[in-house]
N, C-alpha and C. Protein backbone atom coordinates (compact mmCIF):
# COMPACT_ATOMS: atom_id res chain seq x y z
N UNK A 1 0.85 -1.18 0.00
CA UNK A 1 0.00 0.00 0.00
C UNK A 1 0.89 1.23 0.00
N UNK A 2 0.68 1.96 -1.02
CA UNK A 2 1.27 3.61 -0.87
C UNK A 2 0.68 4.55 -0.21
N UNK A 3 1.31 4.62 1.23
CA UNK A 3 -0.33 6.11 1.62
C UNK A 3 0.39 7.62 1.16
N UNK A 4 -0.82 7.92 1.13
CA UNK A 4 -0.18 9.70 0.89
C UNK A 4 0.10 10.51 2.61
N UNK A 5 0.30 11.07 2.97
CA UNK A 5 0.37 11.89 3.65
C UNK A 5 -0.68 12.24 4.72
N UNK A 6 -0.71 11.60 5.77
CA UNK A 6 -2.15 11.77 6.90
C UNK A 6 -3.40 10.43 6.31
N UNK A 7 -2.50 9.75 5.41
CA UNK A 7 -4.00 8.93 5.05
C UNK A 7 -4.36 7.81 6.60
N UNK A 8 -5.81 7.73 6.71
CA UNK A 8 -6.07 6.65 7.73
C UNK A 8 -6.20 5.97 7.34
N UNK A 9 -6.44 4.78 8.80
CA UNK A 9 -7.09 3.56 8.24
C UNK A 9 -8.40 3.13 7.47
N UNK A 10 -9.19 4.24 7.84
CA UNK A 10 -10.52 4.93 7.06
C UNK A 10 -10.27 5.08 5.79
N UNK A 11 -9.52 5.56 4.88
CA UNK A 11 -9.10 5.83 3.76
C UNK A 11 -8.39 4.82 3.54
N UNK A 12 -8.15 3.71 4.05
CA UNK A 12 -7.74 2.25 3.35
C UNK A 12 -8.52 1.14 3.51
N UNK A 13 -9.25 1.39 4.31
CA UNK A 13 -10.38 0.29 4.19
C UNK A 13 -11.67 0.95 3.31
N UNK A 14 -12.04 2.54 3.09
CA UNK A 14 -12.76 2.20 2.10
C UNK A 14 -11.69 2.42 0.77
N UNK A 15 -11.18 2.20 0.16
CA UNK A 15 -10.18 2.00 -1.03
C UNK A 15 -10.07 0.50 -1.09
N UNK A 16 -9.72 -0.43 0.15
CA UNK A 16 -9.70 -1.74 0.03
C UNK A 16 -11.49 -2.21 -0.49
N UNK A 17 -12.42 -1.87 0.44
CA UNK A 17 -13.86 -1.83 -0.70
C UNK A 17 -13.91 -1.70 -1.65
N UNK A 18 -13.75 -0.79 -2.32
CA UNK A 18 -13.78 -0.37 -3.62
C UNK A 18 -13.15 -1.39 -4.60
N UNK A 19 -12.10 -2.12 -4.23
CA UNK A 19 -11.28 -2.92 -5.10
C UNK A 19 -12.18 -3.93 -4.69
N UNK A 20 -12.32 -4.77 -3.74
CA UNK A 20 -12.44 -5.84 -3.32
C UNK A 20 -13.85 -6.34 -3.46
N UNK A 21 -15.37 -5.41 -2.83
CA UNK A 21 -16.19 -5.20 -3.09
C UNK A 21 -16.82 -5.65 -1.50
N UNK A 22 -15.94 -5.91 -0.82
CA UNK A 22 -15.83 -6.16 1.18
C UNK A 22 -16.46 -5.16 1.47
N UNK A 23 -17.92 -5.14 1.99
CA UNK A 23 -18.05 -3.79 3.01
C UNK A 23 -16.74 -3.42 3.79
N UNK A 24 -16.55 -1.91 3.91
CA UNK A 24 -15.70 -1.78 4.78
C UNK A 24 -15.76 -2.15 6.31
N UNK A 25 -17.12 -2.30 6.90
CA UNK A 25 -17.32 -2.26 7.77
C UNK A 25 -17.19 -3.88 8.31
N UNK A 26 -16.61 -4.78 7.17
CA UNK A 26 -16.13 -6.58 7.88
C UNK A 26 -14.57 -6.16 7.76
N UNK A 27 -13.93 -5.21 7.41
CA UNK A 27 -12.24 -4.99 7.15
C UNK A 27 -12.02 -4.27 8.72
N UNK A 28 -10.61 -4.43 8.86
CA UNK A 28 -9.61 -3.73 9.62
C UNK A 28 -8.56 -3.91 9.70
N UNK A 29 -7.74 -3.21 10.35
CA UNK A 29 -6.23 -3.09 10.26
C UNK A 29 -5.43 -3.37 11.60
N UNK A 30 -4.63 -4.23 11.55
CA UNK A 30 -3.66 -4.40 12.39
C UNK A 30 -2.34 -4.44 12.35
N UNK A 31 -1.57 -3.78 13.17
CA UNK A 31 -0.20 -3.62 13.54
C UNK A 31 0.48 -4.16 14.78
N UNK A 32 2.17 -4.37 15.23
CA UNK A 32 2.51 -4.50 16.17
C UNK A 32 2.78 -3.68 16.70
N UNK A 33 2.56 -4.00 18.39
CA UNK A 33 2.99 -2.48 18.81
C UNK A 33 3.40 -3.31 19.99
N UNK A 34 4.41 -2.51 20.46
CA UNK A 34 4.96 -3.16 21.89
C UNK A 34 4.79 -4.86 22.08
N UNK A 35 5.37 -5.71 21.03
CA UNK A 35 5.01 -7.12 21.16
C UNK A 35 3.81 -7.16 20.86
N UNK A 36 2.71 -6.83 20.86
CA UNK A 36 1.04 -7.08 20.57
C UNK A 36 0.95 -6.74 19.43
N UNK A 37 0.27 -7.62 18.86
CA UNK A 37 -1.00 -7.39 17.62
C UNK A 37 -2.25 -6.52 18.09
N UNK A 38 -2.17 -5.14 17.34
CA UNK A 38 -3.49 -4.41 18.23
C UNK A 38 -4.11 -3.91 16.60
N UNK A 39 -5.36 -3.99 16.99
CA UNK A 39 -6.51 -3.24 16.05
C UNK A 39 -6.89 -1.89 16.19
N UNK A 40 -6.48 -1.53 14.49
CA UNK A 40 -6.07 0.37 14.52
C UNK A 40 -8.14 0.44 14.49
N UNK A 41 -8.06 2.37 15.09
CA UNK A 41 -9.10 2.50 14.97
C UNK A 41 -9.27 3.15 13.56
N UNK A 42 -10.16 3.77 13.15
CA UNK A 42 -10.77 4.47 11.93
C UNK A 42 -9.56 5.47 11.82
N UNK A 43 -9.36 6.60 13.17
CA UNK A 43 -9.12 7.40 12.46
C UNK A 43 -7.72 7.81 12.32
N UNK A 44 -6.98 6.55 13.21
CA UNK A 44 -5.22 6.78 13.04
C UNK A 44 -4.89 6.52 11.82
N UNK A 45 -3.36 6.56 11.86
CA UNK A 45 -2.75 6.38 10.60
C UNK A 45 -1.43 5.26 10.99
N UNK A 46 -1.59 3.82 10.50
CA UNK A 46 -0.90 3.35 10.28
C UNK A 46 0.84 4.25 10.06
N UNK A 47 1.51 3.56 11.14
CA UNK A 47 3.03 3.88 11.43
C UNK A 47 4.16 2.84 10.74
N UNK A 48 3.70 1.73 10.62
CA UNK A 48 4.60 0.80 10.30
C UNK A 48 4.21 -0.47 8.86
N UNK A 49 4.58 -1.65 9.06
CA UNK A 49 3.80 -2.63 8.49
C UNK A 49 2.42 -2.66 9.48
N UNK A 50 1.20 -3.05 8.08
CA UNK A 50 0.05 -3.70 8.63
C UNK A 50 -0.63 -4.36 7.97
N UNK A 51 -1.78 -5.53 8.61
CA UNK A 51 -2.17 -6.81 8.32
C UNK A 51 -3.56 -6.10 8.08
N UNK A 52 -4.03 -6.52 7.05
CA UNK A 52 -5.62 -6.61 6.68
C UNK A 52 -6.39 -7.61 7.28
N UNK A 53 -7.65 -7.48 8.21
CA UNK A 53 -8.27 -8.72 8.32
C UNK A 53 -9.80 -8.10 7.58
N UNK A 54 -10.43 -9.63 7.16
CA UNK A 54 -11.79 -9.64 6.79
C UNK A 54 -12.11 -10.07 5.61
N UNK A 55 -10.19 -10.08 4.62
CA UNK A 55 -10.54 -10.29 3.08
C UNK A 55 -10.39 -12.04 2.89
N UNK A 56 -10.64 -12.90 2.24
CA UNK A 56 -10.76 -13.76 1.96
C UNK A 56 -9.38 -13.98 1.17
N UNK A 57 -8.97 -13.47 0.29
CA UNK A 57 -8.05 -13.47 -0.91
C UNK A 57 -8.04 -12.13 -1.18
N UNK A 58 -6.55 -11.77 -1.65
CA UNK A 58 -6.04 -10.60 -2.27
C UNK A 58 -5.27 -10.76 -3.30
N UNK A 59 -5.57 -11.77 -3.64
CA UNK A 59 -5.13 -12.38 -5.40
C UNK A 59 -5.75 -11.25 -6.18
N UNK A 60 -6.65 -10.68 -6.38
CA UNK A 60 -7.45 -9.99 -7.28
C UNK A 60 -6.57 -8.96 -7.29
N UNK A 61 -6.44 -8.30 -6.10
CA UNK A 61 -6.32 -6.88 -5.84
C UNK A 61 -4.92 -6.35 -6.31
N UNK A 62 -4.61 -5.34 -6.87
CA UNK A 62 -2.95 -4.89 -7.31
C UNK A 62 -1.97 -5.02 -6.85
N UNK A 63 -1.15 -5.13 -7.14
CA UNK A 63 0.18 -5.37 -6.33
C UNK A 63 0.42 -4.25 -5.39
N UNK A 64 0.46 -2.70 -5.97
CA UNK A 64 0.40 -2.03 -4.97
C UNK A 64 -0.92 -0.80 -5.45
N UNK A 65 -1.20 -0.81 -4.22
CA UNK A 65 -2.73 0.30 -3.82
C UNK A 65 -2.18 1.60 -3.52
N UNK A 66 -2.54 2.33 -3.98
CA UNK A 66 -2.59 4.02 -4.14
C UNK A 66 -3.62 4.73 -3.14
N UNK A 67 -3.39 5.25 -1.64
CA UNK A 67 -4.19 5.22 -0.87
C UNK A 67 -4.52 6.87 -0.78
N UNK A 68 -5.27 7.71 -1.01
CA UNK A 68 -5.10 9.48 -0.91
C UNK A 68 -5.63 9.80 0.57
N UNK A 69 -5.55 10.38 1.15
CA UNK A 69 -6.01 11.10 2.90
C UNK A 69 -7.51 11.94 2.25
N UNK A 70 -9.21 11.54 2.50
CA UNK A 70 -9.89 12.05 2.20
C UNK A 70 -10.65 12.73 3.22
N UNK A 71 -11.22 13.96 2.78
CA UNK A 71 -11.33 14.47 4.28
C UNK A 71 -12.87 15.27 3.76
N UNK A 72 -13.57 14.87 4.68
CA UNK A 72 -15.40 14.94 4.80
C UNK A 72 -15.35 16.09 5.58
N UNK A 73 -15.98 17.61 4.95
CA UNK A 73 -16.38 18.73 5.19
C UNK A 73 -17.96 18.77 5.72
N UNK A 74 -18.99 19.33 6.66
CA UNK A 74 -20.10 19.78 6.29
C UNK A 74 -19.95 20.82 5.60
N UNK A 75 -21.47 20.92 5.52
CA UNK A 75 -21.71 21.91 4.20
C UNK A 75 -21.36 23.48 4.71
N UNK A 76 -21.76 23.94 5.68
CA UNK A 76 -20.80 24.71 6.43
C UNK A 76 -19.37 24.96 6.36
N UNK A 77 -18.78 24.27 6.77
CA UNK A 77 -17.20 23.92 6.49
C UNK A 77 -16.96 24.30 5.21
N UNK A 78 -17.93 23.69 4.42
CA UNK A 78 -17.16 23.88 3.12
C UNK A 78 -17.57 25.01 2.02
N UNK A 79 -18.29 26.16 2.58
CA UNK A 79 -18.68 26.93 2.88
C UNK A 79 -18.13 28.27 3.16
């Protein structure tokens, strides 16, 4: 996976959807941290290597994924 700059785990699990066709909401992400395997939340950003759970096979999917940091305004905000 290539992330851009501030991308989350939010912005790689829905990108992993999109390819895969996995609700995002059966995906998540895990890393080691201090000896443990821990499960990232939505809105960190992966620091190191990390493990996908939920996909069946990633035969389909590209060799490498192009991940962008997307960021949800209200209408206000954006405004």
């Amino acid at each position: 996976v290539d992330l851009s700059e501030d991308a989350t785990v939010q912005d790689i699990l829905m990108k992993l959807e999109a390819l895969s066709g996995v609700p995002s909401k059966h995906l998540f992400l895990a890393e080691l941290r201090n000896v443990q395997k821990v499960r990232l939340f939505s809105g960190e950003a992966p620091i190191g290597n990390f493990e996908v759970g939920g996909l069946d096979t990633v035969k389909d999917l590209p060799e490498v994924i192009h991940v962008e940091h997307n960021v949800q305004l209200s209408v206000d905000q954006a405004l």
